[in-house]
N, C-alpha and C. Protein backbone atom coordinates (compact mmCIF):
# COMPACT_ATOMS: atom_id res chain seq x y z
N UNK A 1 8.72 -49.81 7.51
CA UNK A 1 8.45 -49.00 6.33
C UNK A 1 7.05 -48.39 6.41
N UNK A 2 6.11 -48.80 6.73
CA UNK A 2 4.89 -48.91 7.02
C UNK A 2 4.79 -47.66 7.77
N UNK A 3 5.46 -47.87 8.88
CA UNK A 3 5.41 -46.75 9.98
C UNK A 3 6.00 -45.15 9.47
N UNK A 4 6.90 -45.30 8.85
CA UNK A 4 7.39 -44.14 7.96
C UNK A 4 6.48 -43.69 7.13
N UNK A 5 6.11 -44.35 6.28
CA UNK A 5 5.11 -43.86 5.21
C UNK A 5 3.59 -43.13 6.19
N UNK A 6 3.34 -43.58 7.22
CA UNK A 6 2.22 -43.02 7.83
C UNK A 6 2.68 -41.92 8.60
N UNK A 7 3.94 -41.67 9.25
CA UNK A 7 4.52 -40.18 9.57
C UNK A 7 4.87 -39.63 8.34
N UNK A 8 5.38 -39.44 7.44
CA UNK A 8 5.24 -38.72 6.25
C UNK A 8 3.55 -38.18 6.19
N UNK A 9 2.90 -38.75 5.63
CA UNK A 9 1.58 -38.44 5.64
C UNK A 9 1.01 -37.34 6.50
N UNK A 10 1.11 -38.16 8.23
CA UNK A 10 0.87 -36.94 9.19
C UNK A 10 1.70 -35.60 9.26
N UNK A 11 3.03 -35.95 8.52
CA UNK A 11 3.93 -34.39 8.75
C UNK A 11 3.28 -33.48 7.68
N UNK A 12 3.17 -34.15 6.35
CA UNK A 12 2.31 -33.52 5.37
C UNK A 12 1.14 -32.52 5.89
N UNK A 13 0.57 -33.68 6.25
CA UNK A 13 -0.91 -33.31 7.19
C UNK A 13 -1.20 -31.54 7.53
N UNK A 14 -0.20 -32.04 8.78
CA UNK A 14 0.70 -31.23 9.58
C UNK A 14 1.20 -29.49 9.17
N UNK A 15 1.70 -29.97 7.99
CA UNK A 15 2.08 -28.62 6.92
C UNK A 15 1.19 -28.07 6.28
N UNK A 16 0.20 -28.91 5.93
CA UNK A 16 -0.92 -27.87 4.78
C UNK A 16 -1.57 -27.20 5.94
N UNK A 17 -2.21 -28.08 7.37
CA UNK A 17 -2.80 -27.36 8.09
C UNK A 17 -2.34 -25.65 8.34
N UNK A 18 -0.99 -26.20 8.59
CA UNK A 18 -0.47 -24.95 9.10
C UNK A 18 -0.54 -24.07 8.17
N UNK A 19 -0.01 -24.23 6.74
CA UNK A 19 0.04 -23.55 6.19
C UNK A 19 -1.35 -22.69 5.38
N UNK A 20 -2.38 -23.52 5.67
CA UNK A 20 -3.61 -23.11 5.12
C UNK A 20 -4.39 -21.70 6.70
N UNK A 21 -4.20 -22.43 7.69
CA UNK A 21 -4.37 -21.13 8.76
C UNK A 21 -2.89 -19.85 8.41
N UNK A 22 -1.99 -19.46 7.66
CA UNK A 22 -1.80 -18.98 7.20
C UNK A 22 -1.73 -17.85 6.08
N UNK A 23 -2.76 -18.42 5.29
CA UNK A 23 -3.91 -18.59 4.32
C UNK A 23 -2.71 -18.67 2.96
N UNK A 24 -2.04 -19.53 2.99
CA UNK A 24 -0.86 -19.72 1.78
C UNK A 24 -2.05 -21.17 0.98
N UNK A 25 -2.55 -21.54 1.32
CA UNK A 25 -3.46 -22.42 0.48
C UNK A 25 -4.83 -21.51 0.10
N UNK A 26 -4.71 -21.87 -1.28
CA UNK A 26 -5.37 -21.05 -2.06
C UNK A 26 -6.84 -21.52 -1.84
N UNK A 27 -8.31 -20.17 -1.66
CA UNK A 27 -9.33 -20.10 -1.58
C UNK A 27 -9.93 -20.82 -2.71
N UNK A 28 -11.19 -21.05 -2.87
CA UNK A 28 -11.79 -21.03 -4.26
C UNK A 28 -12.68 -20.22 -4.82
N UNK A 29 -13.42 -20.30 -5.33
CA UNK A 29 -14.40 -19.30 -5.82
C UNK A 29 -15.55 -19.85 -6.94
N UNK A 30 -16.94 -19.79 -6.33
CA UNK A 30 -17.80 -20.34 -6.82
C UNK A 30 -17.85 -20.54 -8.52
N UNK A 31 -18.36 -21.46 -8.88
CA UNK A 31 -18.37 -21.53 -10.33
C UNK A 31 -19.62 -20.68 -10.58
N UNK A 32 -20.58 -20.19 -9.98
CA UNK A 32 -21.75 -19.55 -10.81
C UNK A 32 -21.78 -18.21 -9.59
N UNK A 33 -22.87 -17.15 -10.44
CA UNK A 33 -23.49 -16.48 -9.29
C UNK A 33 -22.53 -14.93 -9.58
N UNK A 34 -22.54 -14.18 -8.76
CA UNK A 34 -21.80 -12.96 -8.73
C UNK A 34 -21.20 -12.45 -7.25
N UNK A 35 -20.27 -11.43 -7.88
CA UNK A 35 -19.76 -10.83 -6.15
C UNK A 35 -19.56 -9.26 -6.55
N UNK A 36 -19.62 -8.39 -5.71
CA UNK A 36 -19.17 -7.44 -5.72
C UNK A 36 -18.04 -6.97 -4.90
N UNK A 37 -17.64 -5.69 -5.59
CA UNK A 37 -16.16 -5.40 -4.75
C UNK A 37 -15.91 -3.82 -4.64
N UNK A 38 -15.95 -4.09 -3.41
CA UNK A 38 -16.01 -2.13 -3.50
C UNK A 38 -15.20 -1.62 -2.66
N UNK A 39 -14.96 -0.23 -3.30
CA UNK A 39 -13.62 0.26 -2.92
C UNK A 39 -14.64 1.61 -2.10
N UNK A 40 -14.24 1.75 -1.03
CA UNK A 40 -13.94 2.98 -0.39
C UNK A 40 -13.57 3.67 -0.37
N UNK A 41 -14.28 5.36 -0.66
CA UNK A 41 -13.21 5.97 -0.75
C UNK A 41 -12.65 6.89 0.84
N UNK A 42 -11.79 7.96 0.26
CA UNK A 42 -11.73 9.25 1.73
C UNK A 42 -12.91 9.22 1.97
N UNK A 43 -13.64 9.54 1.25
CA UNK A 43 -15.13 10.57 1.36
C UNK A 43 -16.17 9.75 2.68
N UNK A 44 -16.01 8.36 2.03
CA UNK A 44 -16.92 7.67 2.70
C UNK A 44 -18.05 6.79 1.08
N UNK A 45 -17.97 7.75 0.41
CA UNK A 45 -18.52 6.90 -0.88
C UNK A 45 -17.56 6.14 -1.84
N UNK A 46 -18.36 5.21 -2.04
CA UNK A 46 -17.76 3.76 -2.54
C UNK A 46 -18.00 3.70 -4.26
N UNK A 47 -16.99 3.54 -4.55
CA UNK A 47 -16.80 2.50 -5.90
C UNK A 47 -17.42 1.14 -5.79
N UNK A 48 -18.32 0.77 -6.65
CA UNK A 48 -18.54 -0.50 -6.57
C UNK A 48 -18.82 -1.03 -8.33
N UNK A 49 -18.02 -1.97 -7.80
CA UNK A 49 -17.62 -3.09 -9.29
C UNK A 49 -18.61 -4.25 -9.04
N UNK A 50 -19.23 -4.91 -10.13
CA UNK A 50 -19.62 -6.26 -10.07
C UNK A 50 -19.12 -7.11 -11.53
N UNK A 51 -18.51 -8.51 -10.85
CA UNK A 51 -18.91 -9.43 -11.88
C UNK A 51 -19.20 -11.05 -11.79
N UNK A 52 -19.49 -11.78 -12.40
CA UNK A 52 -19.81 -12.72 -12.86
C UNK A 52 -18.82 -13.51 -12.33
N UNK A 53 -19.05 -14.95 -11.71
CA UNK A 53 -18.05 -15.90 -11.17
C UNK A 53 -17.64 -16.80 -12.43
N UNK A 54 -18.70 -16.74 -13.04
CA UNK A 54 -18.45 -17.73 -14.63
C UNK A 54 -17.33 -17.12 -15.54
N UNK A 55 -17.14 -15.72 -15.16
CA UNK A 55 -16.16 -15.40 -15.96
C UNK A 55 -14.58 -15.25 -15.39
N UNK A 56 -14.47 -15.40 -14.27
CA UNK A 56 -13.56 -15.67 -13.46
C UNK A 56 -12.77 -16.72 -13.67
N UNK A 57 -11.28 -16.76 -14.64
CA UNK A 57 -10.37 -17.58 -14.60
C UNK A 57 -9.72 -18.11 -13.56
N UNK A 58 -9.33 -17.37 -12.99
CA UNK A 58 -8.23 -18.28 -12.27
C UNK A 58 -8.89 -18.80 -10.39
N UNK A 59 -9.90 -19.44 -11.07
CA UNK A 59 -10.95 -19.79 -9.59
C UNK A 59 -10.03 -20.44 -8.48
N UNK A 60 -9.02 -20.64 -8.46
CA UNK A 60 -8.09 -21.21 -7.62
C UNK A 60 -7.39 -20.39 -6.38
N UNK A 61 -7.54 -19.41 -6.82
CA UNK A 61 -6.60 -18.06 -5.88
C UNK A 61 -7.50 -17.07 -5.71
N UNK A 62 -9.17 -17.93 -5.28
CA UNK A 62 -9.66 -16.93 -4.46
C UNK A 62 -9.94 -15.41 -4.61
N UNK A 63 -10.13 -14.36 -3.61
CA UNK A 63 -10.66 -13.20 -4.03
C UNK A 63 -9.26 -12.53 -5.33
N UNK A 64 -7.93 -12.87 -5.07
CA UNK A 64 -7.11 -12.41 -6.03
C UNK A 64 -7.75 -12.49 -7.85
N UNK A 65 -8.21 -13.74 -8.00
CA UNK A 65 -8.50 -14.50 -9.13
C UNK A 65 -9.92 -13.46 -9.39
N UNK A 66 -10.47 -13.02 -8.64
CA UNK A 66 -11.82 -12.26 -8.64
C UNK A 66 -11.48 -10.62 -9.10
N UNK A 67 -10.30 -10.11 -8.50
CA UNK A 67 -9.81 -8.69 -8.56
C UNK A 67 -9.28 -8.90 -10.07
N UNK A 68 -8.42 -9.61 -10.37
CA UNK A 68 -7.43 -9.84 -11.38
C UNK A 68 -8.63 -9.79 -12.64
N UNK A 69 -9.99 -10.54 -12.32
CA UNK A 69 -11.07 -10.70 -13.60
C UNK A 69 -11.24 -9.08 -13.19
N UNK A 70 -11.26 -8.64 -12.70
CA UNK A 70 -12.17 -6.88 -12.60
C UNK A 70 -11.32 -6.22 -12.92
N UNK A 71 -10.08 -6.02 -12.72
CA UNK A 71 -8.64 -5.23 -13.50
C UNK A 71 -8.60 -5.65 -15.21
N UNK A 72 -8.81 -6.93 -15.18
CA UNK A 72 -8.19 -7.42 -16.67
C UNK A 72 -9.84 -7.49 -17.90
N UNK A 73 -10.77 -6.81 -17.45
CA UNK A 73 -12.20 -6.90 -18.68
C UNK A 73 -11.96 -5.18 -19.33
N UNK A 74 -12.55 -5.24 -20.11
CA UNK A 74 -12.56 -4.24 -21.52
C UNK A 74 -13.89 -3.13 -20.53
N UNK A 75 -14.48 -3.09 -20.18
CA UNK A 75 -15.25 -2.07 -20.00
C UNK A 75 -15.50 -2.31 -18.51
N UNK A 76 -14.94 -0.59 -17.67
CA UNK A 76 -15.51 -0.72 -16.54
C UNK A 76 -13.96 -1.07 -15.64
N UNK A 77 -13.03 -1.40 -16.25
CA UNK A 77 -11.69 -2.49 -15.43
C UNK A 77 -11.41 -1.35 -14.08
N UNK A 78 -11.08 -2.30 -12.99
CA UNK A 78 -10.37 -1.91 -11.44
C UNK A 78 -9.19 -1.02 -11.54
N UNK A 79 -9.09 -0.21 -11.51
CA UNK A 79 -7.42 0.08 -11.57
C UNK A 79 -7.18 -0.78 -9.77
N UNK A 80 -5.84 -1.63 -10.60
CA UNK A 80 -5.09 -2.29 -9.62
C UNK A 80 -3.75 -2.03 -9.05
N UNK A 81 -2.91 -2.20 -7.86
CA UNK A 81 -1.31 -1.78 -8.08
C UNK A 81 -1.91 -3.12 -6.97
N UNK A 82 -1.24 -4.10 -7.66
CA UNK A 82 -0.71 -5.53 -6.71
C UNK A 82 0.34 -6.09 -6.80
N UNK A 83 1.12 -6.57 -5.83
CA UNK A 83 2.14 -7.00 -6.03
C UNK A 83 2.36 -8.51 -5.07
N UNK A 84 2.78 -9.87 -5.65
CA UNK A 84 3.08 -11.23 -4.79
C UNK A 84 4.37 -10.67 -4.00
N UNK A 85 3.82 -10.97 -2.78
CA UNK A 85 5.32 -10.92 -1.82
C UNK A 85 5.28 -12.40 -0.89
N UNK A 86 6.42 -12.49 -0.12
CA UNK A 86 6.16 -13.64 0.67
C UNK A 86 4.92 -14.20 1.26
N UNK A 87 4.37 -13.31 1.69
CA UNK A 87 3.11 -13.10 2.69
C UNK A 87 1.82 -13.64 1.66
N UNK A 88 2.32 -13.59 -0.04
CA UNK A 88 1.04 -13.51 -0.66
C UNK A 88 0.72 -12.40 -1.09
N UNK A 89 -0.70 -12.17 -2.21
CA UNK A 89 -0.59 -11.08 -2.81
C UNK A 89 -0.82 -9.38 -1.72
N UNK A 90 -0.43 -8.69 -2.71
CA UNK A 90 -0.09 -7.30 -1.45
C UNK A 90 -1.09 -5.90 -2.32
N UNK A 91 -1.73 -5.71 -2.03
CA UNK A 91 -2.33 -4.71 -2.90
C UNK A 91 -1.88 -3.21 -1.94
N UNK A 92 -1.66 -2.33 -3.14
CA UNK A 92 -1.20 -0.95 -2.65
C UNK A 92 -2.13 -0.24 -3.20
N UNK A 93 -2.47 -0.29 -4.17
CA UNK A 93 -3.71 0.26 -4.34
C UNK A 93 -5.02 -0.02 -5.27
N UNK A 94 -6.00 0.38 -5.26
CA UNK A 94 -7.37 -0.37 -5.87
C UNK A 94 -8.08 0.54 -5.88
N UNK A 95 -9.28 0.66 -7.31
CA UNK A 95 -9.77 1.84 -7.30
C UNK A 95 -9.25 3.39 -7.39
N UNK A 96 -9.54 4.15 -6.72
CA UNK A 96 -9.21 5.41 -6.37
C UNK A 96 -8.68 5.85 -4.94
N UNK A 97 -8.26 4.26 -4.49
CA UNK A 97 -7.15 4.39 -3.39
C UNK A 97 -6.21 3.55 -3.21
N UNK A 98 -5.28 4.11 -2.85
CA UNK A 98 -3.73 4.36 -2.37
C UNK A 98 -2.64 4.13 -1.44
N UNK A 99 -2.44 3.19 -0.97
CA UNK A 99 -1.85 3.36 0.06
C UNK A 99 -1.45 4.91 0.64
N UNK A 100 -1.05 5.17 1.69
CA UNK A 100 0.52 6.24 1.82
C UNK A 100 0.92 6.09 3.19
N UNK A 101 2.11 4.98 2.68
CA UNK A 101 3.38 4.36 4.07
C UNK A 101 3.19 5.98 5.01
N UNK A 102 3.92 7.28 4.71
CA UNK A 102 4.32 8.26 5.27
C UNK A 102 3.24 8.80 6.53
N UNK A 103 2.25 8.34 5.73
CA UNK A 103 0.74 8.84 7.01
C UNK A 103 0.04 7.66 7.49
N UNK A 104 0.73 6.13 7.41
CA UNK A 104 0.83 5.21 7.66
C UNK A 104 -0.72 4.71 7.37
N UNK A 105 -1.19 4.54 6.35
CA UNK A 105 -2.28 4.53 5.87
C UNK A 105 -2.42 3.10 5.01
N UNK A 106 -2.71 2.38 4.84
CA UNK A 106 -2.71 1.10 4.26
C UNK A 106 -4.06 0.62 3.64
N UNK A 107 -4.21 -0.09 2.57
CA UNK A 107 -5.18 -0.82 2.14
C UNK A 107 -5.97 -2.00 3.23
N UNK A 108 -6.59 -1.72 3.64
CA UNK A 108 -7.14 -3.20 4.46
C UNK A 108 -8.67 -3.67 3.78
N UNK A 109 -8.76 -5.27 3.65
CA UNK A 109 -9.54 -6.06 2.91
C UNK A 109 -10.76 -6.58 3.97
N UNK A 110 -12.10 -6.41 3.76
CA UNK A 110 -12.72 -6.61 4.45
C UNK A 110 -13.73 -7.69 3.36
N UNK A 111 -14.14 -8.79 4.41
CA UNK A 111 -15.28 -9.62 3.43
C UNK A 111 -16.82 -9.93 3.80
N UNK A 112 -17.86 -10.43 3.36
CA UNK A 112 -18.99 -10.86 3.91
C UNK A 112 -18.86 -12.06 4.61
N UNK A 113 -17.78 -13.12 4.27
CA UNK A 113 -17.49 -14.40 4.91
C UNK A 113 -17.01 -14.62 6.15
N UNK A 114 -18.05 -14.35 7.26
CA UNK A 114 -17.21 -14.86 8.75
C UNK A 114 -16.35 -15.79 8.63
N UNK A 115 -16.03 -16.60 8.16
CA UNK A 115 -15.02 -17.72 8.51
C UNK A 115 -13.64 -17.41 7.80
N UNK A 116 -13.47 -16.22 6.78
CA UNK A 116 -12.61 -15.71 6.38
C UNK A 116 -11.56 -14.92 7.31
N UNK A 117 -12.78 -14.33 8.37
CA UNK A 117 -12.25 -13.39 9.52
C UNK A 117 -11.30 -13.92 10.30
N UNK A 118 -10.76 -12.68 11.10
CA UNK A 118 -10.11 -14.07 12.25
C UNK A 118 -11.01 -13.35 13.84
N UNK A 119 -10.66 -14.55 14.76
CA UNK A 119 -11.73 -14.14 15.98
C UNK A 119 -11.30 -12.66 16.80
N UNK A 120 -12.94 -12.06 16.91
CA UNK A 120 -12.57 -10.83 17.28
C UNK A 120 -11.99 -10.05 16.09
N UNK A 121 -12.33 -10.23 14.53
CA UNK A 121 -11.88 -9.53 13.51
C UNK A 121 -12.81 -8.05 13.77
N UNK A 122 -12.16 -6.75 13.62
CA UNK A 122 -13.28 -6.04 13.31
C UNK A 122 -14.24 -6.21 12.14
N UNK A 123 -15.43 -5.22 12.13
CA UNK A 123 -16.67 -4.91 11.01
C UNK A 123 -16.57 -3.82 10.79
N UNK A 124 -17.54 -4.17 9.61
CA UNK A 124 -18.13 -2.18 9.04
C UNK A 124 -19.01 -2.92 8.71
N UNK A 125 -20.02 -1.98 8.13
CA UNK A 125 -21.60 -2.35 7.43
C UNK A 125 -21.45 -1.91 5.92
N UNK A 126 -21.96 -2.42 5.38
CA UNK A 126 -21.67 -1.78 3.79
C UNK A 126 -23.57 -2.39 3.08
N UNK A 127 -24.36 -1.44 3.33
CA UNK A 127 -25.56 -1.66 2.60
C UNK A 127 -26.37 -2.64 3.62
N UNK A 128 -26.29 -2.91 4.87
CA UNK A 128 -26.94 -3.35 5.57
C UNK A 128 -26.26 -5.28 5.98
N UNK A 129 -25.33 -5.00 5.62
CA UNK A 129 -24.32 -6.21 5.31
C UNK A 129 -22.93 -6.13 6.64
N UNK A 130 -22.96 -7.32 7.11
CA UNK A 130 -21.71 -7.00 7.77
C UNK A 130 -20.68 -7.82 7.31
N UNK A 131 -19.66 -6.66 7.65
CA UNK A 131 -18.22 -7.19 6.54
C UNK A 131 -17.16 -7.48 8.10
N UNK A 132 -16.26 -8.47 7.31
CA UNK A 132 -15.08 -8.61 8.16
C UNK A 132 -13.89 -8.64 8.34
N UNK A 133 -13.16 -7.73 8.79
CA UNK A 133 -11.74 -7.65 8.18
C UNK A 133 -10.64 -9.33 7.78
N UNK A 134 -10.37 -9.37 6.63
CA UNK A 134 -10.09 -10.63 6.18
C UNK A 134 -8.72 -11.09 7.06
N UNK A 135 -9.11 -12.22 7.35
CA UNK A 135 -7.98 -12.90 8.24
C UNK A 135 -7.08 -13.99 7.50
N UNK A 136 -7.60 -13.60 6.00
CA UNK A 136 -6.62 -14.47 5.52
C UNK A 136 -6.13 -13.93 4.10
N UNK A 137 -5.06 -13.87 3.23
CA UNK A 137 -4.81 -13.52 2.14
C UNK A 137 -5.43 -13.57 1.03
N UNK A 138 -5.88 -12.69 0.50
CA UNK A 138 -6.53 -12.82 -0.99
C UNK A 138 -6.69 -14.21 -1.41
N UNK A 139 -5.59 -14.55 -1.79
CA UNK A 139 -5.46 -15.88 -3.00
C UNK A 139 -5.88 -16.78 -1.59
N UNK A 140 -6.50 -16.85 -0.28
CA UNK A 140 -6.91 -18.30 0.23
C UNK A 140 -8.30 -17.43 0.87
N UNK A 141 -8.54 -16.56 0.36
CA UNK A 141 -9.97 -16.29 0.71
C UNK A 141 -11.36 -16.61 -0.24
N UNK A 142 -11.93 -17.57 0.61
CA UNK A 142 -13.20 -17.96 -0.24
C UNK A 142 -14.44 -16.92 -1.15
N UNK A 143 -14.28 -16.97 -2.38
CA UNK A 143 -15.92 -15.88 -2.87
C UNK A 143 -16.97 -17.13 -2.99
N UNK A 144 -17.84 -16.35 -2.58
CA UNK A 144 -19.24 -17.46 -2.95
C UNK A 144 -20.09 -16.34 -3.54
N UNK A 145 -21.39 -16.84 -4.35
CA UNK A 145 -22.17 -15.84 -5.00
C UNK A 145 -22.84 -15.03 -3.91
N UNK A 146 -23.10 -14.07 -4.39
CA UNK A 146 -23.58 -12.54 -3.57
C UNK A 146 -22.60 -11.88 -2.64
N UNK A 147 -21.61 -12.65 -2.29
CA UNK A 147 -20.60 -11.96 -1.98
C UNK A 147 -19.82 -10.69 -2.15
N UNK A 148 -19.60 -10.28 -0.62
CA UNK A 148 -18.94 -8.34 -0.84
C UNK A 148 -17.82 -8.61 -0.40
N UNK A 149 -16.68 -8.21 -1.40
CA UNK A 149 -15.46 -7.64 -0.42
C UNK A 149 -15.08 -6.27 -0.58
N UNK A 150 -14.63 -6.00 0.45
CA UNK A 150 -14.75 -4.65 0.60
C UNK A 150 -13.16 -3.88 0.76
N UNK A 151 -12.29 -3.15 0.21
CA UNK A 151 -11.67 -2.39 0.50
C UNK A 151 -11.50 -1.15 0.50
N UNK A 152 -10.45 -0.77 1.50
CA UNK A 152 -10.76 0.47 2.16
C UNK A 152 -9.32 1.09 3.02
N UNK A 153 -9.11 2.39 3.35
CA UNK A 153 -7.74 2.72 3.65
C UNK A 153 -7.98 2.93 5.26
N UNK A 154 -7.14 2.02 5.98
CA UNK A 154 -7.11 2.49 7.59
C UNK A 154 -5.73 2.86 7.92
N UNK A 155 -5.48 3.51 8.96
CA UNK A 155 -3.99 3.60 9.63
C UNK A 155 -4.01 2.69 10.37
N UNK A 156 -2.59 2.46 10.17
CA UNK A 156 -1.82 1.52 11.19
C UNK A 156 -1.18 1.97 12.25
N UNK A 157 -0.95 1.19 13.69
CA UNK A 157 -0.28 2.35 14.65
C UNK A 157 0.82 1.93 14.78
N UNK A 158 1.49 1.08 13.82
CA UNK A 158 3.04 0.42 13.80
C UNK A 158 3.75 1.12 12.56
């Protein structure tokens, strides 16, 4: 019995690992401090939002829980188009951009957190800052205070 109960455990183990390099286990997000979030536009000039981590409900799901406080406040709000799919949350558009499937153009999420990245993630610079394309889903990507995430529209060649 003994021996069962300790493979259970390791299969457990086993599953969150996996499933957290996935990024299906949800990020957190600092209790104090601030982040910003800026949207890119065509042009090359950026939208940029800031707020408060203290005011951030749903600290559990990561940069999602961070967008969702900047869409959902009374003055200043994100325009958002997000949607949960298997994969986790899916943003189509943010700010004053857009996806468009047809010119195969997509939202891609970039952060200040190397360890968010995955290896060999690309960069951009945003204010003397290097950002990294996020290697993991919104809701399991970590904010910490002073934190940038950054989105922005790239093509895809698939």
């Amino acid at each position: 019995m003994k021996n069962r109960i300790i493979g259970l455990l390791l299969s457990v183990t086993v599953v969150l690992l996996a499933l957290s390099s996935c990024g299906y286990i949800f990020g957190d997000v600092a209790e104090q401090g601030d982040v910003i979030v800026v949207v890119e536009r065509h042009d090359g000039t950026c939208e940029v939002y800031k707020t408060y981590l203290e005011s951030v409900e749903n600290k559990k799901e990561g940069a999602k829980g961070v967008i969702e406080n900047l869409r959902d406040r009374e003055e200043n709000p994100l325009p958002l188009e997000m949607a949960d799919s298997s994969y986790g949350a899916y943003v189509s558009g943010i700010g004053s951009i857009r996806e468009d499937p047809a010119s195969k153009m997509y939202v891609i999420v970039y952060t200040s957190l190397a360890s968010d990245s995955y290896e060999g993630a690309p960069t951009v610079d945003y204010e003397g800052i290097t950002l990294y394309q996020a290697g993991v889903g919104l809701s399991g990507m970590t904010v910490e205070s002073g934190g940038v995430i950054l989105f922005r529209l790239e093509s895809s060649p698939y």
